[in-house]
Protein backbone atom coordinates (compact mmCIF):
# COMPACT_ATOMS: atom_id res chain seq x y z
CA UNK A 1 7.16 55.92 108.25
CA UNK A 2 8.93 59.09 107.86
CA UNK A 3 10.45 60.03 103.91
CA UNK A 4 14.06 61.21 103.94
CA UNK A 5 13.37 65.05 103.66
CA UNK A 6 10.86 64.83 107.06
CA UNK A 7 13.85 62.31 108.31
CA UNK A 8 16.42 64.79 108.02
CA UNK A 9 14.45 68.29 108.98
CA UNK A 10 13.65 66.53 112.38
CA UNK A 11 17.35 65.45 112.90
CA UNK A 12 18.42 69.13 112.12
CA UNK A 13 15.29 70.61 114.58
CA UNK A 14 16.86 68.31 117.52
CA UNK A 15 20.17 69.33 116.98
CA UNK A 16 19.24 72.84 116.68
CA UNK A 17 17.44 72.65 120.69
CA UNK A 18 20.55 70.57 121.77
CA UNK A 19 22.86 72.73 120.94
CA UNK A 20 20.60 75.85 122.64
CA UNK A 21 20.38 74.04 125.83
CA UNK A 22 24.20 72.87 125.84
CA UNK A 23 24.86 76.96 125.67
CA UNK A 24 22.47 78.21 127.56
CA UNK A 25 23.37 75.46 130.68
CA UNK A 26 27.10 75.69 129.96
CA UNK A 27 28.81 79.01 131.82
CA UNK A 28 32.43 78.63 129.88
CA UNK A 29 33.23 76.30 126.70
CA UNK A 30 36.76 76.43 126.27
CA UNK A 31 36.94 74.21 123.53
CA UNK A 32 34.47 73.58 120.54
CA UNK A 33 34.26 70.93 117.47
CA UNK A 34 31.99 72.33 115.06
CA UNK A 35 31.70 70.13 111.96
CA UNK A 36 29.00 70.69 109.31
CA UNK A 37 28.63 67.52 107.49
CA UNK A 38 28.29 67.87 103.45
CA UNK A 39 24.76 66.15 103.39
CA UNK A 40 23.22 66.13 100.18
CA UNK A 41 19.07 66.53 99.87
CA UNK A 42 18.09 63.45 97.21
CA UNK A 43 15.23 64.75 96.79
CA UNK A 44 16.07 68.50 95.73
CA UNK A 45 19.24 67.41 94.16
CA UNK A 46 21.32 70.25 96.22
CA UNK A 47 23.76 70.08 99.24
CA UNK A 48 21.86 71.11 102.66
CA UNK A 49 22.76 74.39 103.88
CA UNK A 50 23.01 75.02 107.65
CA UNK A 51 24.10 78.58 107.55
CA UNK A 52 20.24 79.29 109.37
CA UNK A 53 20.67 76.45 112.11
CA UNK A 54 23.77 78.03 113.04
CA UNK A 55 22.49 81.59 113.81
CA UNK A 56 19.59 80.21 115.26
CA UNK A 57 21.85 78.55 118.06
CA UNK A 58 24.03 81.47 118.38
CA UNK A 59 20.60 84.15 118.67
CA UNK A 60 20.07 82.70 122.61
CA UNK A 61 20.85 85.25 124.98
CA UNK A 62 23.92 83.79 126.85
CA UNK A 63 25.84 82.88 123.76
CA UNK A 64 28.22 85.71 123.59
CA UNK A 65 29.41 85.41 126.83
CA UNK A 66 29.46 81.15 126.84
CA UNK A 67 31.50 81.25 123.50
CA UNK A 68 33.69 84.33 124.08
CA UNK A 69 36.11 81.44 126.48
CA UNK A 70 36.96 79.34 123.58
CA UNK A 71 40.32 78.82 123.03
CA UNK A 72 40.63 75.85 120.30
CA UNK A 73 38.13 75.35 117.69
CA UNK A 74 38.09 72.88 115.30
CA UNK A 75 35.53 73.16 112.23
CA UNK A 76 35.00 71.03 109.46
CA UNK A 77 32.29 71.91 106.77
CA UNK A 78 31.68 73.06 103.35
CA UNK A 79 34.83 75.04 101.55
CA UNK A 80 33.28 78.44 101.97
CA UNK A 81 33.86 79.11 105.40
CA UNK A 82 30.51 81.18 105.49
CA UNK A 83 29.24 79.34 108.97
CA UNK A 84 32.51 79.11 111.01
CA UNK A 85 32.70 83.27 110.24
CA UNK A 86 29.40 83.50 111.85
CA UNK A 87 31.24 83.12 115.09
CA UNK A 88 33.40 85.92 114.49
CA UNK A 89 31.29 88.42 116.75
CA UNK A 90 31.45 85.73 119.72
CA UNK A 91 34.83 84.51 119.76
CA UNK A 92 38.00 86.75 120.02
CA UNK A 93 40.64 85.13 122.15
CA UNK A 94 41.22 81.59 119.98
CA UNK A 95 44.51 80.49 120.65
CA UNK A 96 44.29 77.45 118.15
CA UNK A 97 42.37 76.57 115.05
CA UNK A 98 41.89 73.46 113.12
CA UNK A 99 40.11 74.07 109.73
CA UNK A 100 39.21 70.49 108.03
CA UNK A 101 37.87 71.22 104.13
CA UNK A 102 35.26 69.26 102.62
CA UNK A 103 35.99 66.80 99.64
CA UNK A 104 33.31 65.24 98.53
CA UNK A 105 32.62 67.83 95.73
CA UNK A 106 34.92 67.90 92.47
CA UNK A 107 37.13 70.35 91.97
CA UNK A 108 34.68 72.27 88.79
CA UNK A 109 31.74 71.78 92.18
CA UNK A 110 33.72 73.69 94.73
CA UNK A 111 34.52 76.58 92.34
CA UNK A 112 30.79 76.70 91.25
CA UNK A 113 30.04 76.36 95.43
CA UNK A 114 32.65 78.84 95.98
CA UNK A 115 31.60 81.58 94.01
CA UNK A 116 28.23 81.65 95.19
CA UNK A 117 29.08 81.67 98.06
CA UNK A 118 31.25 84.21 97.93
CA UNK A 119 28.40 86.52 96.39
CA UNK A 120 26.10 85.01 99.15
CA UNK A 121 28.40 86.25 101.58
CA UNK A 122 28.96 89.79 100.05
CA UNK A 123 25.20 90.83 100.47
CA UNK A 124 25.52 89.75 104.34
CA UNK A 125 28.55 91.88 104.76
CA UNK A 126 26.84 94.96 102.52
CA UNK A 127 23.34 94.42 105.15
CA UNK A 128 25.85 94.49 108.40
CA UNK A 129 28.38 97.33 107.68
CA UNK A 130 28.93 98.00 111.40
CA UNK A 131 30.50 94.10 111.22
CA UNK A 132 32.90 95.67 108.94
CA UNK A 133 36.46 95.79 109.44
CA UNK A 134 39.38 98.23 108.16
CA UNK A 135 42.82 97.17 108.57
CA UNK A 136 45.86 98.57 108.08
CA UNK A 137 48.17 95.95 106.50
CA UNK A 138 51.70 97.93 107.08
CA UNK A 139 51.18 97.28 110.67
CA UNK A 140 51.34 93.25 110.14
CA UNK A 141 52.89 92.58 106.67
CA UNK A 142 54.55 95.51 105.71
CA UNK A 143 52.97 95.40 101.96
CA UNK A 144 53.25 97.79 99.41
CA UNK A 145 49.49 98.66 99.63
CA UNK A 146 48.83 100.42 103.03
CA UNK A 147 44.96 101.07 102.25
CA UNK A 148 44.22 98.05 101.71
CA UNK A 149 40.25 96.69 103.20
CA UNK A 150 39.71 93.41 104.56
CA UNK A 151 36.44 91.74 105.35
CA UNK A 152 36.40 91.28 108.96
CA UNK A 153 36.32 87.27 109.86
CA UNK A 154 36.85 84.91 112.33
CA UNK A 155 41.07 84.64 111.96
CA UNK A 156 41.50 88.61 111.13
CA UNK A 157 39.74 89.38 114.34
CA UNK A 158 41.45 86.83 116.91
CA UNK A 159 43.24 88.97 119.43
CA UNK A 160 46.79 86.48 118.80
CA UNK A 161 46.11 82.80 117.41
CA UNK A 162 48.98 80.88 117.97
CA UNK A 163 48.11 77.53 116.04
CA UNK A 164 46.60 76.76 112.74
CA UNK A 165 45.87 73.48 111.31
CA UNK A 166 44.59 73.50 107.60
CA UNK A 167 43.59 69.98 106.00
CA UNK A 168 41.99 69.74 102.68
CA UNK A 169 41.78 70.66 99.17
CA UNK A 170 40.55 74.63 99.08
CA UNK A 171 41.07 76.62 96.23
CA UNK A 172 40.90 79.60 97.41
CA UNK A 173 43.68 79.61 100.17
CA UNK A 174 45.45 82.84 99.01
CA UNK A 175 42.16 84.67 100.18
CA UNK A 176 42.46 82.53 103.50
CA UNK A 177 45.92 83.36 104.28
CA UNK A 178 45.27 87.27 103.34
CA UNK A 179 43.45 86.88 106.89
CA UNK A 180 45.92 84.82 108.34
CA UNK A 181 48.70 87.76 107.75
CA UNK A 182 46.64 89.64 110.25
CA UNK A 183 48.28 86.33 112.70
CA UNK A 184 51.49 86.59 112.16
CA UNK A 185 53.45 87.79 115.36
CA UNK A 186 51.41 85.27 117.58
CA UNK A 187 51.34 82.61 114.99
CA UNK A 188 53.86 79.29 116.28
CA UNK A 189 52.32 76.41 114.72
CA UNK A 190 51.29 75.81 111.25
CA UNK A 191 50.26 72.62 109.37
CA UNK A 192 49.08 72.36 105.71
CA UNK A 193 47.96 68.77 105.39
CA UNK A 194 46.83 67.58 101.26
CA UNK A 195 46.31 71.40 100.59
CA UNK A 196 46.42 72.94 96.74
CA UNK A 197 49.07 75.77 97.07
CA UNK A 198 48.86 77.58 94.01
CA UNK A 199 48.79 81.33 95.30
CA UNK A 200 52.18 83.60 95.95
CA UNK A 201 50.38 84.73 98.70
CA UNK A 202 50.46 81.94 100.58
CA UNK A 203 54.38 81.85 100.12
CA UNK A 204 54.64 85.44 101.28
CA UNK A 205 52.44 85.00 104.22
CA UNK A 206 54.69 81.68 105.51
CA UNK A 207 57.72 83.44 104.86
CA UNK A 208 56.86 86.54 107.42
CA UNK A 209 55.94 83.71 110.04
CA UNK A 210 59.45 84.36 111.71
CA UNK A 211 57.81 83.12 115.40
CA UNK A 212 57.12 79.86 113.67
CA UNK A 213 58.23 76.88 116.61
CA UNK A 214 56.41 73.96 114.23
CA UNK A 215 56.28 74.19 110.54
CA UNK A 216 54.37 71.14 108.79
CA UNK A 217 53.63 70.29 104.91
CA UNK A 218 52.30 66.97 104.45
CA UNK A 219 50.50 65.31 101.23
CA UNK A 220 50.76 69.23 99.53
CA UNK A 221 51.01 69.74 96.40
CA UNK A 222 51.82 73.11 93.61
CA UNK A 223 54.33 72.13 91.74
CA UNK A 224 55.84 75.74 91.42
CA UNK A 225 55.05 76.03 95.18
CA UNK A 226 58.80 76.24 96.29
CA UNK A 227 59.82 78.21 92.94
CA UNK A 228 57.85 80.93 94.20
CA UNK A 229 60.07 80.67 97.68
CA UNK A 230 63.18 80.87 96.43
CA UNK A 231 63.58 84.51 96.30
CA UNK A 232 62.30 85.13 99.56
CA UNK A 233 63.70 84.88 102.77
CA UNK A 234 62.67 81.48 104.85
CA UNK A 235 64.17 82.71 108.42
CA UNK A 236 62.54 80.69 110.70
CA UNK A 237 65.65 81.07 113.74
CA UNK A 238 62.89 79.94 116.24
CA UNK A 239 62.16 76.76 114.50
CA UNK A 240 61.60 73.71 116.59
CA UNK A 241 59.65 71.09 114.76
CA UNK A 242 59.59 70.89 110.73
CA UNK A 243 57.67 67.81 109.08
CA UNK A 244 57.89 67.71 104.78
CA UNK A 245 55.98 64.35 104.20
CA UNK A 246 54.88 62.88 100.32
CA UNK A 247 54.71 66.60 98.91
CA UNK A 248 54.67 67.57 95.49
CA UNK A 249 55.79 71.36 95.68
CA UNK A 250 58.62 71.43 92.73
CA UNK A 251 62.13 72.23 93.83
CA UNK A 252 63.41 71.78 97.43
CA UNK A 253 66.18 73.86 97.47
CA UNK A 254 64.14 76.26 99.64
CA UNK A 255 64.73 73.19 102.35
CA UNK A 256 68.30 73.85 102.67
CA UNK A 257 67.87 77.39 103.19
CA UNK A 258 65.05 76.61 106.35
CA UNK A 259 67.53 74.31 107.66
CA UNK A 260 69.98 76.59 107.49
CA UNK A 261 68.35 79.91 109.26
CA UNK A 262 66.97 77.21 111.87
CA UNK A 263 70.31 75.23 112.82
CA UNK A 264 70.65 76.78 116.11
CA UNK A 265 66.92 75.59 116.99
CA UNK A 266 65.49 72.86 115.21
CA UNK A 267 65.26 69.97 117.24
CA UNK A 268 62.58 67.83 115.03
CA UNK A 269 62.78 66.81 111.82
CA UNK A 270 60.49 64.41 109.46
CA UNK A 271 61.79 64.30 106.00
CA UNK A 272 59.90 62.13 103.52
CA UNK A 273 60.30 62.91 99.69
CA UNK A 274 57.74 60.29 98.44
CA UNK A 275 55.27 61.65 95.61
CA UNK A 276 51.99 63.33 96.61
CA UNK A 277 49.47 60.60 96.32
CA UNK A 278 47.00 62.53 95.07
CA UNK A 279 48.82 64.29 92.10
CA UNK A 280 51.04 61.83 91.14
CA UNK A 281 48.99 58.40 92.03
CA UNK A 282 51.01 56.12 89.55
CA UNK A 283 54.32 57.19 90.40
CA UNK A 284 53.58 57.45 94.20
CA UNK A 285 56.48 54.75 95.13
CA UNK A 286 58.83 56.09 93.17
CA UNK A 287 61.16 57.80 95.67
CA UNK A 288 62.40 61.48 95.04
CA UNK A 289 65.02 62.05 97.69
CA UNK A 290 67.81 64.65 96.77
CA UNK A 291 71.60 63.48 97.75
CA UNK A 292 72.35 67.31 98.62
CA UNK A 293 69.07 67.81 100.67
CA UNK A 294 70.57 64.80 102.75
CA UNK A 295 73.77 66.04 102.93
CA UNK A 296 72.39 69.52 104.05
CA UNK A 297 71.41 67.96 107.10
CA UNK A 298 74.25 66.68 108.56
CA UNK A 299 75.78 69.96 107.88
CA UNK A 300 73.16 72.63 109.36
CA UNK A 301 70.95 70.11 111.77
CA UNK A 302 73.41 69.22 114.10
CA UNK A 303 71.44 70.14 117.34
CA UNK A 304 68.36 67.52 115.80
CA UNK A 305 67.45 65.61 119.14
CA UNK A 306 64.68 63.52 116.56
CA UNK A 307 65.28 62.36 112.96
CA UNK A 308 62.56 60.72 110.74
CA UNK A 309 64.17 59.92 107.01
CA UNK A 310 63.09 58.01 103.75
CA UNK A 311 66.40 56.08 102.37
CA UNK A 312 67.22 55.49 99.34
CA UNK A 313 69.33 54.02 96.94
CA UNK A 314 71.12 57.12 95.20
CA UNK A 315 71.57 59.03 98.72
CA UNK A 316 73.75 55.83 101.12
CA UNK A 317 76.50 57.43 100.82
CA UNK A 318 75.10 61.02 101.76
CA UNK A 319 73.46 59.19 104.45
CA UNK A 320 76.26 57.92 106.18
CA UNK A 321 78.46 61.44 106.10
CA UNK A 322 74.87 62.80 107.86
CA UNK A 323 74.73 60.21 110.69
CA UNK A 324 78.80 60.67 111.61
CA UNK A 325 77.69 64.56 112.26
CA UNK A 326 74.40 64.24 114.48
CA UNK A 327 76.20 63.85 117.80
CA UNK A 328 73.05 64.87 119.53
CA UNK A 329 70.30 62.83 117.89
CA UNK A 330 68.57 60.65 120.43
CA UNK A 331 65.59 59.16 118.18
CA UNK A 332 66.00 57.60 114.48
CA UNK A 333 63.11 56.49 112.54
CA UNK A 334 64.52 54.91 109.19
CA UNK A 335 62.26 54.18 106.76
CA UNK A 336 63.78 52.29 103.88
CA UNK A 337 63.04 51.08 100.54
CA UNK A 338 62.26 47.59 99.33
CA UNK A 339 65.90 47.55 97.68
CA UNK A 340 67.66 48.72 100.75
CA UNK A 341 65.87 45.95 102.93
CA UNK A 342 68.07 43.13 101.61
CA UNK A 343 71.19 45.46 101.27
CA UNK A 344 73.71 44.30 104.05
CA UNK A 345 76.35 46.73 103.45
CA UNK A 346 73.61 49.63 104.17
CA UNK A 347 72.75 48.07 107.23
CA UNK A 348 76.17 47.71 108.37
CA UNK A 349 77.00 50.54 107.59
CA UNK A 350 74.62 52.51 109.02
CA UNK A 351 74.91 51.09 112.57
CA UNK A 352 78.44 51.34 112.83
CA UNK A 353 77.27 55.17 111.80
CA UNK A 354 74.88 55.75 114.54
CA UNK A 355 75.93 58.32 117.02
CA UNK A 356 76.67 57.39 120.82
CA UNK A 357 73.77 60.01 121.78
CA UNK A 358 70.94 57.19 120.37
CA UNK A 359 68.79 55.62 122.73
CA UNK A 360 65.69 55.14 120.28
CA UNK A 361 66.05 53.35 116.93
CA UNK A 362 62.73 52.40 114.73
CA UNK A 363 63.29 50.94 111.88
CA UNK A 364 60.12 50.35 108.84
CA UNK A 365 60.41 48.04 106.23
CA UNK A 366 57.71 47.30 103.46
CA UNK A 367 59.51 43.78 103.62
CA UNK A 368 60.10 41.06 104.84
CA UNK A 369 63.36 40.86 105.97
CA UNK A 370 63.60 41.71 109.55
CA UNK A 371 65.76 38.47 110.91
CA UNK A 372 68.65 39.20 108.47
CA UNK A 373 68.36 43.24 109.22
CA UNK A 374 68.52 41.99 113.21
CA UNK A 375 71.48 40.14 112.25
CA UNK A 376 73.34 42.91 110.92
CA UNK A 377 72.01 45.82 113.04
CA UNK A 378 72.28 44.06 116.44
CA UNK A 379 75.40 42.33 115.84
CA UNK A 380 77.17 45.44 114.49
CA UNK A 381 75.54 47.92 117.18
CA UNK A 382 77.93 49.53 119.56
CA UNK A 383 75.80 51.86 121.23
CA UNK A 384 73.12 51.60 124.15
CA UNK A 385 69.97 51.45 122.42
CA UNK A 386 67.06 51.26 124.99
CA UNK A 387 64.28 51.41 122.79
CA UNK A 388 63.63 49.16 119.34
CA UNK A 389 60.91 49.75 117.22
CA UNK A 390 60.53 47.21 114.26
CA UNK A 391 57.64 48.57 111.72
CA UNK A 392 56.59 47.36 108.37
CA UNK A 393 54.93 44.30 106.94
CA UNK A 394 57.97 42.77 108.01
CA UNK A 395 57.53 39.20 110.55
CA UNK A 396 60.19 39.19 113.73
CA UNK A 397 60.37 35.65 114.84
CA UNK A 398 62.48 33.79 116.89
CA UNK A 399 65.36 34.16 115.12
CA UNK A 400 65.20 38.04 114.87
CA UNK A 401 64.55 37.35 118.94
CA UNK A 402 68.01 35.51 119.19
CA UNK A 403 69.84 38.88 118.04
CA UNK A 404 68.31 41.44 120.15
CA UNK A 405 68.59 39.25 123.57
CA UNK A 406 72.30 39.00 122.37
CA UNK A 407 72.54 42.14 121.99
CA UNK A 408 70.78 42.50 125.64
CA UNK A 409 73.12 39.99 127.29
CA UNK A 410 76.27 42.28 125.43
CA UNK A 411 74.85 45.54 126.88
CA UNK A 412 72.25 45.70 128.79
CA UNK A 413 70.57 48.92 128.03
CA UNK A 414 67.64 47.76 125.90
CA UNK A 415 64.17 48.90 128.40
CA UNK A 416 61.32 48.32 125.72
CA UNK A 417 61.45 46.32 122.33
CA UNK A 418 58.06 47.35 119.85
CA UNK A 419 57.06 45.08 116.99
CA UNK A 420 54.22 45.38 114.73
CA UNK A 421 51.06 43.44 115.31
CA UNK A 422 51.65 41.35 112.59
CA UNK A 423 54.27 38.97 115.22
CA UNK A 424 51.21 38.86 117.56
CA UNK A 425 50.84 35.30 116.37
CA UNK A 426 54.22 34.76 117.57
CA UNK A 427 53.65 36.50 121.34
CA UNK A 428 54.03 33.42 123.24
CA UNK A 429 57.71 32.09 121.54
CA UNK A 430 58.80 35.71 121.54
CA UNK A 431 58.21 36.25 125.09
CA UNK A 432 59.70 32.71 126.11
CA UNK A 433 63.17 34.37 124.56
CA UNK A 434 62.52 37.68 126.25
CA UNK A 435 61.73 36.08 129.51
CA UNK A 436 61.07 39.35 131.24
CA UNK A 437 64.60 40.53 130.23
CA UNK A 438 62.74 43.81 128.85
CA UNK A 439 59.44 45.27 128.04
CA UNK A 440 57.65 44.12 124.87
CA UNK A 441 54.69 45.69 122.93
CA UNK A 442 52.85 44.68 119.77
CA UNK A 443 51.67 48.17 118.06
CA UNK A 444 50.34 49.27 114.59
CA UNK A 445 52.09 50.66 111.88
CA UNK A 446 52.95 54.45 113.36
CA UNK A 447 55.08 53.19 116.15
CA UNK A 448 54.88 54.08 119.77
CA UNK A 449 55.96 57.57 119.40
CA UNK A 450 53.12 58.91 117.50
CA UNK A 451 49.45 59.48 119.40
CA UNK A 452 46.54 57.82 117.45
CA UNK A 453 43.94 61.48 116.42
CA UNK A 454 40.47 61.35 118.45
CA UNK A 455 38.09 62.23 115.96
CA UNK A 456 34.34 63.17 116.96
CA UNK A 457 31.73 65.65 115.96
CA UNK A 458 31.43 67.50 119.47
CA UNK A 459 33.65 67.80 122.06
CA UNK A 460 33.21 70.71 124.73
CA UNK A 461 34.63 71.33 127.97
């Protein structure tokens, strides 16, 4: 029987020879996964480091030339970033980057990790000076310090990366984004997913992203995040796509001013003002949307062609003004709160708001209320709708059924009706109503609009 250490050196030795004869039999990989796993050695007490496994795949002769094709490379490992900027010297022409941060260290661990690291790194750079890099930051970010040196790496030495996905919690972003600067005139897509944005840097950086076509924050958090943005200048007039979801970044005002600069080209827009569920666990379901953000939309977003919106109490009345002024919205996702579920003037109100551009209407619920809601959205609806999504924990039964074949029969537009799995129990009486009047799917909680992620640890092509 083999003991864990033996186990794990022969797993790491087989890998090592697959990945050699992947690269030396492959002429082009276009696109790479790389993700390091955070193992830990039981025996040693220490996490595994596979900074040696890595150069010993990239030392075979037709590396350079196999690598130099990729285009998108996602890499998930230890915080450091030490073995994705080993392939700085193969790769050049990445168009799109996906960095995914590992967790499973505390916070006091990855500064500890970090800072080794960091020194580790260092004495590689000091051995390989020709690998270093001198750039001239006026020529990208027009900062104050002209002579200032940055240590080449794998983003500061792409030729023009267009998209960068960051997910995780690394602490030392600001040094990150110092190389992402270097990106900025290619850059169009940018996603911070659950990331810890403390430095001014990173504000700066964002803000001089002016070619920016999708702009996402999702699960970040820094509370003085947005405080820092306010005196800068968010002028994102190519704006296509922007997606604030469960952040905790402070103030929001900086919002208004993005939708402002982009009302002539943002098309997309996912607004969720939920807590951060990491910073603020307790208070995660207590809702934080601003009456004036909501009004700010119907007043600069009037070209949005997609809507996604938390409702609550304290903004109905904001909310209504909005809809009346979105004359070219053709998707609405409403997600509302448990209050608003049993509210019938809301409902009512809101339909008769719904502009005559709407074809697509989804509607979530965290209740169970959805043959009442049917009542008073289908019954009240004046538009043609030709695609119903019904989310939540919400049941639609027979009942709820009744109203949207009414509303069928009345206008004849509905193509595709979507309920959540939950009714599967139901299929057979639901489709006896439907009787192949339109097209009817039972889906999980994102809707039919949103493509489920394919995770895996290697994918090359």
């Amino acid at each position: 029987m083999f003991n864990y250490k033996y186990g794990i050196n022969t797993k790491r030795l087989f890998t090592i020879e697959l990945f050699k004869l992947i690269i030396s039999s492959t002429p082009v990989i276009k696109h790479l996964i790389l993700d390091i796993q955070h193992i830990q050695d039981v025996i040693n007490g220490e996490f595994i480091n596979f900074h040696n496994d890595i150069k010993s795949i990239l030392s075979i002769s037709n590396s350079k030339f196999c690598l130099s094709q990729i285009k998108k490379l996602e890499y998930g490992g230890i915080d450091d970033l030490e073995n994705m900027n080993l392939l700085k010297n193969y790769c050049k022409e990445i168009k799109s980057l996906e960095i995914n941060f590992c967790n499973r260290m505390t916070k006091s661990d990855i500064k500890t990790t970090a800072t080794s690291s960091s020194s580790t790194y260092s004495n590689l750079i000091n051995v390989n000076n020709d690998d270093n890099k001198f750039i001239n930051n006026n020529n990208n970010n027009n900062n104050k310090s002209n002579n200032q040196i940055i240590i080449e790496d794998l983003i500061n030495s792409q030729l023009g990366l267009k998209k960068i996905i960051l997910r995780g919690r690394y602490e030392n972003l600001g040094k990150l984004f110092s190389s992402i600067g270097t990106q900025i005139q290619s850059l169009t897509f940018l996603e911070l997913f659950e990331c810890y944005l403390n430095d001014k840097i990173i504000t700066k950086i964002i803000s001089k992203c002016l070619n920016l076509e999708i702009l996402k924050f999702i699960e970040c958090y820094g509370n003085t995040f947005f405080d820092k943005v306010i005196s800068l200048n968010l002028n994102f007039k190519k704006l296509l796509r922007f997606e604030f979801k469960r952040n905790n970044l402070g103030s929001t005002d900086p919002l208004i001013s993005i939708f402002k600069n982009s009302c002539e080209s943002l098309k997309e827009l996912i607004i969720n003002q939920n807590v951060n569920r990491i910073v603020d666990s307790h208070s995660r379901h207590r809702a934080r949307v601003d009456p004036i953000l909501v009004k700010s939309i119907g007043l600069f977003c009037q070209n949005l062609f997609y809507l996604e919106i938390f409702i609550t109490q304290n903004v109905i009345i904001q909310w209504y003004d909005t809809l009346k002024l979105l004359n070219n919205l053709k998707k609405l996702f409403i997600t509302a709160i448990k209050d608003l579920s049993t509210n019938e003037e809301f409902w009512i109100n809101t339909t008769i708001n719904l502009p005559p551009s709407l074809s697509d209407l989804t509607i979530l619920i965290g209740y169970d209320n959805f043959n009442n809601i049917l009542s008073w959205v289908m019954g009240n609806c004046k538009i043609n709708l030709e695609i119903l999504q019904l989310l939540g924990s919400g049941l639609v039964d027979s009942k709820g059924i009744e109203h949207i074949v009414d509303y069928y029969y009345k206008f004849g537009s509905l193509k595709q009706l979507a309920l959540n799995k939950y009714s599967y129990t139901l299929k057979r009486e639901i489709l006896l109503y439907v009787q192949d009047l339109f097209k009817v799917s039972f889906i999980g909680p994102i809707g039919i609009s949103v493509e489920d992620r394919k995770h895996s640890s290697l994918n090359i092509c």
